[in-house]
Protein backbone atom coordinates (compact mmCIF):
# COMPACT_ATOMS: atom_id res chain seq x y z
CA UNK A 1 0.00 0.00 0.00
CA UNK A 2 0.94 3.82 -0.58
CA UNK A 3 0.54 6.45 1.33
CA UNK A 4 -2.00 8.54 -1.40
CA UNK A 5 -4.33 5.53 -0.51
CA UNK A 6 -4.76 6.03 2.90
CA UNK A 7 -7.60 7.36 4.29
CA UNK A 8 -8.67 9.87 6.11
CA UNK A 9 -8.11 9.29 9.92
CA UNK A 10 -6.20 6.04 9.66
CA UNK A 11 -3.11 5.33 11.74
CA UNK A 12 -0.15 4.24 9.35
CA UNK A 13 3.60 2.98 9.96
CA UNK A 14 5.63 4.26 6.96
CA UNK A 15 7.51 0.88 5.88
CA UNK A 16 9.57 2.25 2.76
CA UNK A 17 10.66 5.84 1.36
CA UNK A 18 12.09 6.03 -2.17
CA UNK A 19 15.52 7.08 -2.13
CA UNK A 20 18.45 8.61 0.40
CA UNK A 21 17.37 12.12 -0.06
CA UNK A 22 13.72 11.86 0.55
CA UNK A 23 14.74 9.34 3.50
CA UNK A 24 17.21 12.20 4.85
CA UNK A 25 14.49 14.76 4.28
CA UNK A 26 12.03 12.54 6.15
CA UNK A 27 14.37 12.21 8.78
CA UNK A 28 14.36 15.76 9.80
CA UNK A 29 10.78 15.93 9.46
CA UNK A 30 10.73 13.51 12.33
CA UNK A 31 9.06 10.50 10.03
CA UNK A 32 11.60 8.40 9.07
CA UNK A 33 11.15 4.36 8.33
CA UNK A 34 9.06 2.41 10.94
CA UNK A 35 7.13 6.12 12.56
CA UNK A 36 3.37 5.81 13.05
CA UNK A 37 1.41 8.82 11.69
CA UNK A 38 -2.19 9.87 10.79
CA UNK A 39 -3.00 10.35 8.16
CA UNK A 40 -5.54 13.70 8.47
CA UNK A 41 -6.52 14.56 5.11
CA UNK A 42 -6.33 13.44 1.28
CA UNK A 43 -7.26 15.98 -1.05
CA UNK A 44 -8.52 15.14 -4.40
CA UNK A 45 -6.07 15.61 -6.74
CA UNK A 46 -3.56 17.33 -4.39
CA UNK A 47 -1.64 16.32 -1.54
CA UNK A 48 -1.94 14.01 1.20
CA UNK A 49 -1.43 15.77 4.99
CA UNK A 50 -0.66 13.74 7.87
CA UNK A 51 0.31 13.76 11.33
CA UNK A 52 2.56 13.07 14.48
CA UNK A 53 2.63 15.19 17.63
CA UNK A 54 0.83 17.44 16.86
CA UNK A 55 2.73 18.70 13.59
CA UNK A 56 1.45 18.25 10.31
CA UNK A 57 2.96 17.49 7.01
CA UNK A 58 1.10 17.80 3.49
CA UNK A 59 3.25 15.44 0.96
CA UNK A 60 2.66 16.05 -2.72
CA UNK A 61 0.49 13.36 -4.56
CA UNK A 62 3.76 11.80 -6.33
CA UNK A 63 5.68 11.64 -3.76
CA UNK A 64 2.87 10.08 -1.42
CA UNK A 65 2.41 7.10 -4.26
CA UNK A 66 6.35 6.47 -4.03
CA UNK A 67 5.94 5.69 -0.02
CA UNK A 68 5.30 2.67 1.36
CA UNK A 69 2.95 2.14 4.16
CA UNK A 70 1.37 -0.11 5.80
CA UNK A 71 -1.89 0.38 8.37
CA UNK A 72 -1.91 0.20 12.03
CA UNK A 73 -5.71 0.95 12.88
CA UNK A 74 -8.36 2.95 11.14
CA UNK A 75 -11.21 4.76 13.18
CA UNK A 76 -11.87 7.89 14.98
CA UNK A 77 -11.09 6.61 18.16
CA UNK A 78 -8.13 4.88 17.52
CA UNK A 79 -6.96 7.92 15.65
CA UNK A 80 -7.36 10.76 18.60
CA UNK A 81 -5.37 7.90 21.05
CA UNK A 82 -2.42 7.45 18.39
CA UNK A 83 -2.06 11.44 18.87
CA UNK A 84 -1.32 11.13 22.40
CA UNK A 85 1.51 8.85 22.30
């Protein structure tokens, strides 16, 4: 799975990134390999925002179908408790 398939409000662990720069960029983002994030918004035809302590990212729609993730819940719920960690 990619990350510009997620869905709005699902928990995600970010399994691959495409190459050493984006990895290194990720990195100082605070979201490198193996982080859990939310993902908080997809827009159509634009980019895909998500989340981790309370900082959001919006990721461009190419780059989001080059990143690998996997899920780790979806729901509301699950969502707000992921934030907290």
């Amino acid at each position: 799975m990619t990350l510009d398939s997620s869905k709005r409000g699902q928990v995600i662990r970010i399994i691959s990134l495409p190459d050493e720069m984006i990895r290194a960029q990720a990195t100082r983002f605070g979201i490198p390999e193996g982080t859990v994030v939310t993902c908080r918004e997809v827009i159509p035809m634009g980019p895909v925002v998500i989340g981790r302590n309370r900082q959001e990212i919006a990721i461009g729609r190419n780059l989001a179908k080059l990143i690998g993730v996997e899920p780790v819940w979806s729901g509301e719920k699950e969502c707000a408790a992921a934030d907290h960690r």
